[in-house]
Protein backbone atom coordinates (compact mmCIF):
# COMPACT_ATOMS: atom_id res chain seq x y z
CA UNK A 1 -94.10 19.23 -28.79
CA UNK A 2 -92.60 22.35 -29.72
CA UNK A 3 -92.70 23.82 -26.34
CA UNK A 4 -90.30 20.23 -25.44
CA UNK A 5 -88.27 21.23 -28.38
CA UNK A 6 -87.66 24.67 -27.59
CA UNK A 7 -86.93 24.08 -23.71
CA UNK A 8 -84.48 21.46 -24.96
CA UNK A 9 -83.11 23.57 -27.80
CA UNK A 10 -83.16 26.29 -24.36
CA UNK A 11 -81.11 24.08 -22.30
CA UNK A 12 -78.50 23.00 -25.06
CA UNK A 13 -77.57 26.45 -26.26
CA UNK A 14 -77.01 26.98 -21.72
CA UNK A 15 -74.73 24.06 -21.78
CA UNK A 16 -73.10 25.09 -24.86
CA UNK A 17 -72.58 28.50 -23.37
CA UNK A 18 -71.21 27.13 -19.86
CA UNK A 19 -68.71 24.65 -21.84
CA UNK A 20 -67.72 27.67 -24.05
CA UNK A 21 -67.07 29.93 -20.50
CA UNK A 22 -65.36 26.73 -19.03
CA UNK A 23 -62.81 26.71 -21.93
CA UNK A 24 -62.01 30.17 -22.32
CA UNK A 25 -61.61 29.74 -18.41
CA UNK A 26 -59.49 27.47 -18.65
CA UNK A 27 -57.17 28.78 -21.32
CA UNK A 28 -56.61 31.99 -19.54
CA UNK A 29 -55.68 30.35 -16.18
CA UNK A 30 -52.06 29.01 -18.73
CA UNK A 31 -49.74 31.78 -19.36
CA UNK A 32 -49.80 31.21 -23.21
CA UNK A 33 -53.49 30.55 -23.46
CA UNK A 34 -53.88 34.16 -21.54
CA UNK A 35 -51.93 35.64 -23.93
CA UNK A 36 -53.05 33.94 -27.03
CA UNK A 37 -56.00 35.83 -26.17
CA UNK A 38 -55.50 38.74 -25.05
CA UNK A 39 -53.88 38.99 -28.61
CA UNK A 40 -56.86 37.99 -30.48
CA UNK A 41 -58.62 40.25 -28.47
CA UNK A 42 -56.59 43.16 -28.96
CA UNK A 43 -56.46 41.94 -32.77
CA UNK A 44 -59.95 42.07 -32.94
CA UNK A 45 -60.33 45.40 -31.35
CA UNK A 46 -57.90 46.74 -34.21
CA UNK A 47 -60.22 45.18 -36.96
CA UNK A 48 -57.44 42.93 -37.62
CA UNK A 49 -58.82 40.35 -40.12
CA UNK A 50 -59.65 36.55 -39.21
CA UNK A 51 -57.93 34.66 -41.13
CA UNK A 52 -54.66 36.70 -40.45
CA UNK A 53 -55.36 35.83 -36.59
CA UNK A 54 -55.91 31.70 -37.46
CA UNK A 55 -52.88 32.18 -40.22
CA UNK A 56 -50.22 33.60 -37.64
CA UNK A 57 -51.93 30.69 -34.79
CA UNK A 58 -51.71 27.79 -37.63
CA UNK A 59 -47.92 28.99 -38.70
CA UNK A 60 -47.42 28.68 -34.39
CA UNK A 61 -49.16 25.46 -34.63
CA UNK A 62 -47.09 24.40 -36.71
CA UNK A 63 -43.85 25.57 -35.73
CA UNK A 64 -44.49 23.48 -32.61
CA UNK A 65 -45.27 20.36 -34.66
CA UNK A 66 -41.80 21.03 -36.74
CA UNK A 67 -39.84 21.88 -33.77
CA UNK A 68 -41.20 18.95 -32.14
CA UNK A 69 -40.35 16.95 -34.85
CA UNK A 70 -37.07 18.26 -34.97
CA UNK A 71 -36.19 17.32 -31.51
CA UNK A 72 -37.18 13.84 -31.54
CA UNK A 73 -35.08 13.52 -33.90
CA UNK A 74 -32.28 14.86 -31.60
CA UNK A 75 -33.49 13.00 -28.79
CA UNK A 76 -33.30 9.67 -30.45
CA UNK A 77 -29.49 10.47 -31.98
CA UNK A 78 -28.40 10.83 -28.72
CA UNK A 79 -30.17 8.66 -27.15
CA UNK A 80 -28.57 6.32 -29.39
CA UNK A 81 -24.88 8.03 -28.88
CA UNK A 82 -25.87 7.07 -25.14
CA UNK A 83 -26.57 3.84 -25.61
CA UNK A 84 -23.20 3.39 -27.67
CA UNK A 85 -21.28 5.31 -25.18
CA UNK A 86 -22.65 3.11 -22.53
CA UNK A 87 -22.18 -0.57 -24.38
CA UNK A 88 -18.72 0.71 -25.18
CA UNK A 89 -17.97 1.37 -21.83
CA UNK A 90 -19.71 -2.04 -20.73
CA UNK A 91 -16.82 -3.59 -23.09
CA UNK A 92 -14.01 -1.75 -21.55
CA UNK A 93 -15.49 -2.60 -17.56
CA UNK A 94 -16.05 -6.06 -18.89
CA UNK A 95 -12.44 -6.21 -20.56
CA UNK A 96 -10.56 -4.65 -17.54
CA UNK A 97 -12.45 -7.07 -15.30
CA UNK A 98 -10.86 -10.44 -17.54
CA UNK A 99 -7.49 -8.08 -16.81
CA UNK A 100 -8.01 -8.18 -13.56
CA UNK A 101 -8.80 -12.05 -13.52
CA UNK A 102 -6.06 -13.22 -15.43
CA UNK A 103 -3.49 -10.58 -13.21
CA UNK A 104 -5.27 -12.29 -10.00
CA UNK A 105 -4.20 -16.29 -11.06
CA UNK A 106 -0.84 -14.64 -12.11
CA UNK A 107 -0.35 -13.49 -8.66
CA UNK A 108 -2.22 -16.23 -6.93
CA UNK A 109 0.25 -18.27 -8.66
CA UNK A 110 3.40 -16.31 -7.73
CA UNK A 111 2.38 -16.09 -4.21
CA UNK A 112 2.14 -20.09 -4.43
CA UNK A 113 5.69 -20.20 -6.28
CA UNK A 114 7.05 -17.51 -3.48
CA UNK A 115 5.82 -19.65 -0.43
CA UNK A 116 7.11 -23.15 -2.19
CA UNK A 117 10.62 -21.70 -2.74
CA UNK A 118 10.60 -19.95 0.53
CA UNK A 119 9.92 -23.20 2.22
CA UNK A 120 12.84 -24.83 0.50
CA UNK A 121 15.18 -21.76 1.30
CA UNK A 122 14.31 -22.47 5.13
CA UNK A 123 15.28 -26.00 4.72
CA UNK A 124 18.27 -25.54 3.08
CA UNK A 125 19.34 -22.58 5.48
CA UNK A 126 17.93 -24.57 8.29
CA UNK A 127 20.44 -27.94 6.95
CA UNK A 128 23.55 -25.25 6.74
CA UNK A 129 22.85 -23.97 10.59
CA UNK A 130 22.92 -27.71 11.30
CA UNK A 131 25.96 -28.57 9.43
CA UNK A 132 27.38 -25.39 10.67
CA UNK A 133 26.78 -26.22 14.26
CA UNK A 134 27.95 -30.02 13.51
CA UNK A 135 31.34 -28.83 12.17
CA UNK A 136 31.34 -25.81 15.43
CA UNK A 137 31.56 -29.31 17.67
CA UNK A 138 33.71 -30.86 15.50
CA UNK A 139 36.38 -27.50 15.89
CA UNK A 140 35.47 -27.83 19.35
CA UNK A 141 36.64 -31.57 19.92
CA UNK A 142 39.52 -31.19 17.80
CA UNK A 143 40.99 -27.75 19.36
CA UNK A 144 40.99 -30.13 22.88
CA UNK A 145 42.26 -33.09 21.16
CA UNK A 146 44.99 -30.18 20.40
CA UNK A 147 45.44 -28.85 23.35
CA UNK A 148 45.65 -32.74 25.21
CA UNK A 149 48.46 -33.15 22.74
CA UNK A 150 50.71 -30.36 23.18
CA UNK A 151 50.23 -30.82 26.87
CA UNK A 152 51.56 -34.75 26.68
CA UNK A 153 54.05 -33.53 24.13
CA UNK A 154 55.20 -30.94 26.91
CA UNK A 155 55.12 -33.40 29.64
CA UNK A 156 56.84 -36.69 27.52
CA UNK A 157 59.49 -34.35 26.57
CA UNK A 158 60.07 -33.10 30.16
CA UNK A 159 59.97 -36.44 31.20
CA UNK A 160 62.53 -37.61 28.79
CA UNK A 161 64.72 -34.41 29.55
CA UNK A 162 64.37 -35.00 33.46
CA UNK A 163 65.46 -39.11 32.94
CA UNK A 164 68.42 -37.26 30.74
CA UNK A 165 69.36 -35.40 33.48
CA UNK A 166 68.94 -38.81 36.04
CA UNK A 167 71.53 -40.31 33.50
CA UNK A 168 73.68 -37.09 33.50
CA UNK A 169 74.07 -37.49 37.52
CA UNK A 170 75.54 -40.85 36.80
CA UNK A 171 78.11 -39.64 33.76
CA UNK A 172 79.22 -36.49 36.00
CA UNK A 173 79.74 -39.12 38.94
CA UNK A 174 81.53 -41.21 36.84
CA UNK A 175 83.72 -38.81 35.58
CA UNK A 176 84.77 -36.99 38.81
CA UNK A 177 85.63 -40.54 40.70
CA UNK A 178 86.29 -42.73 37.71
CA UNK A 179 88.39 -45.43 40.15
CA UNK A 180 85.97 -45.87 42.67
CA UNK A 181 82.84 -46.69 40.53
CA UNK A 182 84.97 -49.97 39.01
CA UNK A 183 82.91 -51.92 41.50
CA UNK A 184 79.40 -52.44 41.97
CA UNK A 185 79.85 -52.36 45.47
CA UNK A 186 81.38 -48.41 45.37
CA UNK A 187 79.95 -46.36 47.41
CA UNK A 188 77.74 -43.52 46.27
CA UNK A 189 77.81 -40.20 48.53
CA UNK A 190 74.10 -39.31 49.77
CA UNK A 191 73.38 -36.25 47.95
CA UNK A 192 73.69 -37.91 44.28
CA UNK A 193 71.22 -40.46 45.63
CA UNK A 194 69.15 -37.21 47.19
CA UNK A 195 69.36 -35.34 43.28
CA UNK A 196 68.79 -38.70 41.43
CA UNK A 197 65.21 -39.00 43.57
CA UNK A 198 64.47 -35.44 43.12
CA UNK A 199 64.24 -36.03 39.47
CA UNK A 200 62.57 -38.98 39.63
CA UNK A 201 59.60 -37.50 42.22
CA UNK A 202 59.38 -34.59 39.70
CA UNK A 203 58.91 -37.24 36.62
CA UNK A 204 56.15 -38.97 38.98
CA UNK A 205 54.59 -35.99 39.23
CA UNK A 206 53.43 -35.62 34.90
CA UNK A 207 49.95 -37.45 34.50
CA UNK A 208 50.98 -38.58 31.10
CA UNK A 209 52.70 -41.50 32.82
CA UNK A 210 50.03 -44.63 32.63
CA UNK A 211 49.81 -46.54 35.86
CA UNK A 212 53.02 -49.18 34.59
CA UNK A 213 55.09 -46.57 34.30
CA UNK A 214 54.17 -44.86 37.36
CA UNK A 215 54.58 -47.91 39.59
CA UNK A 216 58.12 -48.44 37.38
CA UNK A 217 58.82 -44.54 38.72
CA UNK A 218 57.75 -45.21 42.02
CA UNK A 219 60.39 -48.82 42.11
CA UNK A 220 63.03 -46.34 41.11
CA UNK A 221 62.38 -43.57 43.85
CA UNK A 222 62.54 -46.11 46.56
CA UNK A 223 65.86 -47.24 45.08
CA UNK A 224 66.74 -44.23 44.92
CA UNK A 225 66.27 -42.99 48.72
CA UNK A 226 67.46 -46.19 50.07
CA UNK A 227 70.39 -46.62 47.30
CA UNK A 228 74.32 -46.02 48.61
CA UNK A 229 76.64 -47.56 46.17
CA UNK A 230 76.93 -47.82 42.45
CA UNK A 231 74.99 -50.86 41.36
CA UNK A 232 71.96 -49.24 42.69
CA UNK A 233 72.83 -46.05 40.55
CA UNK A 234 73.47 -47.73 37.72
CA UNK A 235 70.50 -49.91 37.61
CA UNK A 236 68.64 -46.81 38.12
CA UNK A 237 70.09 -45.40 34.69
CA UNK A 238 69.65 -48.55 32.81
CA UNK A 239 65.60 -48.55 34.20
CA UNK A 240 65.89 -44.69 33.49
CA UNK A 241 67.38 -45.64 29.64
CA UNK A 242 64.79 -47.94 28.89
CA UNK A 243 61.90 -45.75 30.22
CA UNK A 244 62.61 -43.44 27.79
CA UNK A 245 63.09 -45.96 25.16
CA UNK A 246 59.43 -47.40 25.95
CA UNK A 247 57.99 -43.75 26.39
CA UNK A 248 59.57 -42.39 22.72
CA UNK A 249 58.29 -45.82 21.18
CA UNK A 250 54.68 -44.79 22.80
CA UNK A 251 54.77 -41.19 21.79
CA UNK A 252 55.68 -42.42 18.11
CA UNK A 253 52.42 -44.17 18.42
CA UNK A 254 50.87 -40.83 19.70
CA UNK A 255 52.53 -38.74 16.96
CA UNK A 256 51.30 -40.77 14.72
CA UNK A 257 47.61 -40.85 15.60
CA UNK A 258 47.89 -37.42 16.38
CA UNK A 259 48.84 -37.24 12.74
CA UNK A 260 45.87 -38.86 11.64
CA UNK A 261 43.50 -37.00 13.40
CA UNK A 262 45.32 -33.99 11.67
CA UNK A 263 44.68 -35.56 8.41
CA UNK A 264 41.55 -36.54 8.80
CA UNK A 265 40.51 -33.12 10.41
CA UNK A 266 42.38 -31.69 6.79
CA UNK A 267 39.96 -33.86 4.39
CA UNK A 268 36.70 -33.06 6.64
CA UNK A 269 37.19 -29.66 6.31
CA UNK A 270 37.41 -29.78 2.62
CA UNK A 271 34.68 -32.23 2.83
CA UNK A 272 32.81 -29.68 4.72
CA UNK A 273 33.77 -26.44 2.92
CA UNK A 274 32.57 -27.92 -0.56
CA UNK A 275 29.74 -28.44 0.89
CA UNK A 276 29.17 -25.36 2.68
CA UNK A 277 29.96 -23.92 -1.38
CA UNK A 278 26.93 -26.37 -2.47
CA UNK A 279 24.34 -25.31 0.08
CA UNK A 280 25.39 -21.61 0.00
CA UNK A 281 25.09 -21.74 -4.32
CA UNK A 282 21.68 -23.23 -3.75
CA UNK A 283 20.88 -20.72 -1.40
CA UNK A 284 22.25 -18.21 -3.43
CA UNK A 285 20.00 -19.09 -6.08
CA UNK A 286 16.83 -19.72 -4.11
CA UNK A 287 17.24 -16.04 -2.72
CA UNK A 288 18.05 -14.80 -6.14
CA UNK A 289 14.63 -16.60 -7.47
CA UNK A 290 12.35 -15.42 -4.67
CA UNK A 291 13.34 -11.97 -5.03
CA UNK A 292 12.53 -12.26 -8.81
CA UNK A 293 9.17 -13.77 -7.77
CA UNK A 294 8.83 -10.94 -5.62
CA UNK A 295 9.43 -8.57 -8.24
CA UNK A 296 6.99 -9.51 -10.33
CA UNK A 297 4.97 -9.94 -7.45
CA UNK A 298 4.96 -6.43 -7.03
CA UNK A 299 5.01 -5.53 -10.47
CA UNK A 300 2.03 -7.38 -10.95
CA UNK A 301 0.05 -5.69 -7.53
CA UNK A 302 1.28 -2.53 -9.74
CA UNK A 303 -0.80 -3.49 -12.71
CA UNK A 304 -3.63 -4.67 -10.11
CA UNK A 305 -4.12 -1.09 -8.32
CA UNK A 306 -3.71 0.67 -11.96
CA UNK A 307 -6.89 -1.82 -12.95
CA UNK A 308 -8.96 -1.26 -10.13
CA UNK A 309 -8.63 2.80 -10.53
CA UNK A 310 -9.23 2.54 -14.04
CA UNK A 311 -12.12 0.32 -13.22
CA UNK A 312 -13.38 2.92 -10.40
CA UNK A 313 -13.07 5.65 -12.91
CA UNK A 314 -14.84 3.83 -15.63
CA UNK A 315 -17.51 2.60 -13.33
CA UNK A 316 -17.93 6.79 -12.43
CA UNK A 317 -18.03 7.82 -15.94
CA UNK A 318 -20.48 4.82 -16.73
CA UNK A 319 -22.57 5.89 -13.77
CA UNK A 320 -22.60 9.62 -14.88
CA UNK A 321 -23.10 9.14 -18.34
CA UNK A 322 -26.27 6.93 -17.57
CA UNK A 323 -27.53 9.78 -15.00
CA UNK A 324 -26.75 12.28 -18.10
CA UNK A 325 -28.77 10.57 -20.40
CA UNK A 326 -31.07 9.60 -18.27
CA UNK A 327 -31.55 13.12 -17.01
CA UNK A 328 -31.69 14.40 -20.81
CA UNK A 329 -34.88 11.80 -21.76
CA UNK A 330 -36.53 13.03 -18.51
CA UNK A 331 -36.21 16.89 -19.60
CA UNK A 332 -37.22 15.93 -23.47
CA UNK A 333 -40.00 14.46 -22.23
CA UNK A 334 -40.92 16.72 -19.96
CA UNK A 335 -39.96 19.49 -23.29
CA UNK A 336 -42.22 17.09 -25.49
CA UNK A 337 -45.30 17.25 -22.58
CA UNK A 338 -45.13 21.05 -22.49
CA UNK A 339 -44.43 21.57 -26.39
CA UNK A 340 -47.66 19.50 -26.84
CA UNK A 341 -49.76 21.03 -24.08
CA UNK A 342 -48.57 24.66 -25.31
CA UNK A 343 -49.99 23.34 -29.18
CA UNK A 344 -53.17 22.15 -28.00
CA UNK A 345 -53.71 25.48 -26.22
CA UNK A 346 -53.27 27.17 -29.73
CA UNK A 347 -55.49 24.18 -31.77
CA UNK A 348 -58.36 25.59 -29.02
CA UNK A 349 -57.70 28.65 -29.59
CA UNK A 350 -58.09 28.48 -33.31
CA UNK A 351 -61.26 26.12 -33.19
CA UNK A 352 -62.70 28.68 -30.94
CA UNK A 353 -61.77 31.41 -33.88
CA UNK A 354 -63.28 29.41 -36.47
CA UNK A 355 -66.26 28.08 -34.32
CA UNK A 356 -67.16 30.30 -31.86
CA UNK A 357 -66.17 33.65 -33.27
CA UNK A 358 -68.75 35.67 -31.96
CA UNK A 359 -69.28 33.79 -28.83
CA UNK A 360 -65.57 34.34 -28.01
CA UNK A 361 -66.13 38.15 -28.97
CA UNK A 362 -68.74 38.58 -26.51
CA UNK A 363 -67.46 36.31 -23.43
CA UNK A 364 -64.18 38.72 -23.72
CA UNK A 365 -66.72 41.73 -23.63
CA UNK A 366 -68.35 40.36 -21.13
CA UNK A 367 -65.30 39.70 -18.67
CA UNK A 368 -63.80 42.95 -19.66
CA UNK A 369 -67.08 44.55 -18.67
CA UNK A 370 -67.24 42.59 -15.31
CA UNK A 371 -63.62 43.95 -14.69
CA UNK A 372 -61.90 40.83 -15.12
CA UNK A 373 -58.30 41.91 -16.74
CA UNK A 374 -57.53 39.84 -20.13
């Protein structure tokens, strides 16, 4: 029974030994554990007392703990001024985004109001080309009725002049043989006959003569060419008098409508040009109203693009921020991991000072003497 209890006591101090070699291995392969104790080996070397060793690696200890504390504390401050930072830039993406909904029905709603008024500005300019071009053919008629006038003005008054002069022939013949045209039966030389139906075939010729009055011209020519004595010359005159009689009564008639198609031509133009002052006030307007639409059209585009850049620009600093303090709780923690790795290398290294005193002593000895450099 002893013999069990001293192999086992045998074995245990081994293992105890290997774990102790296992941690001291282990501390020295960390760059603070190495020279935690390489300066509580020198320490010990210079007689240096214990407890001033564990004092100095408790005060460390501790200053880890505090400074740990310390920065938490920091951590979760700004952590928190992140998290306000980040709601209060929520609220200003969120409030520019209701901007930008509210400026998007305004100019949904202008476009709406520019395309409804532009419509009715086509009509009404489309009406005005149409009474434009309806008072163009209008102009047109009524410069030919015009010009049909003045030409059967020109031509009645030619004819009346030329049946003046028929009657002249007679009056000169009269007065240079006043005995011999006492009798109907007096003859008339040849060549008044000859001048008389010169006149008369030049008369014929007008188109302003209806067909009565041409045949009436044409009764009068033949008279005239087979006429010799003064009864035919006179009755000549007197057909010649009341031709012109008839034609002035007609042309009255034709002054008169001609008149009336003057007057009437007077009022439709008026008619026309107010009008023409209506449609071109209302289009006047219309244009006036689109291009205040358009205006604020634009102005409100304007306030669209300013949005969406401050938008961008929030959405960046939003984006940064986040990566900032996202990037500052991944290097606390990775500050707080190596603060707390560093501190439990120096609570080992103090347990093996107040455990393992002598053990430590001589596995330093012992690597020292093997050449291993501490």
């Amino acid at each position: 029974m002893k013999i069990i209890l001293s192999l086992l006591l045998s074995l245990l101090i081994i293992r105890c030994e290997k774990s102790l070699g296992s941690k001291i291995e282990s501390l020295l392969q960390t760059q603070l554990g190495h020279t935690l104790l390489s300066t509580a080996q020198l320490a010990l070397q210079t007689n240096t007392p214990l407890d001033r060793i564990i004092d100095t690696l408790q005060d460390l200890e501790d200053k880890y703990q505090k400074d740990q504390k310390e920065e938490d504390q920091e951590n979760r401050e700004f952590q928190q001024k992140c998290d306000e930072d980040l709601k209060n830039l929520n609220d200003e993406i969120d409030g520019i985004k209701r901007q930008k909904v509210k400026i998007q029905g305004g100019i949904d709603q202008l476009k709406a109001s520019i395309e409804s008024k532009k419509k009715i500005l086509d009509d009404k300019n489309a009406l005005r080309k149409n009474l434009r071009k309806g008072m163009n053919e209008v102009d047109v008629i009524r410069e030919y009725q015009e010009k049909i006038y003045e030409e059967k003005r020109g031509e009645v008054s030619k004819i009346i002049k030329t049946l003046e002069e028929v009657k002249l022939v007679y009056a000169s013949k009269l007065r240079t043989n006043f005995m011999e045209l006492q009798t109907e039966k007096t003859k008339v030389q040849p060549e008044v006959f000859g001048e008389v139906t010169k006149h008369l075939v030049s008369v014929g010729k007008f188109k302003s003569l209806g067909k009565p009055f041409q045949n009436i011209i044409d009764f009068m020519i033949q008279m005239s060419k087979n006429g010799n004595n003064i009864g035919v010359l006179r009755n000549i005159i007197d057909l010649s008098e009341s031709l012109i009689r008839q034609i002035d009564e007609i042309w009255q008639v034709e002054r008169k409508a001609e008149e009336e198609r003057v007057r009437w031509y007077s009022e439709y133009q008026k008619f026309m040009d107010t009008d023409f002052k209506i449609y071109d006030k209302e289009i006047g307007e219309l244009e006036a109203q689109l291009q205040s639409l358009r205006d604020r059209l634009s102005e409100n585009q304007r306030k669209m693009d300013d949005l969406n850049l401050r938008l961008e620009s929030k959405e960046y600093s939003k984006d940064d921020r986040r990566e900032e303090c996202q990037q500052a709780a991944y290097d606390y923690t990775q500050r707080r991991t190596s603060r707390s790795d560093d501190r439990n290398i120096v609570s080992e290294v103090v347990g093996l000072l107040n455990v393992n005193m002598r053990d430590l002593k001589e596995t330093l000895a012992q690597k020292m003497a093997a050449g291993d450099r501490i």
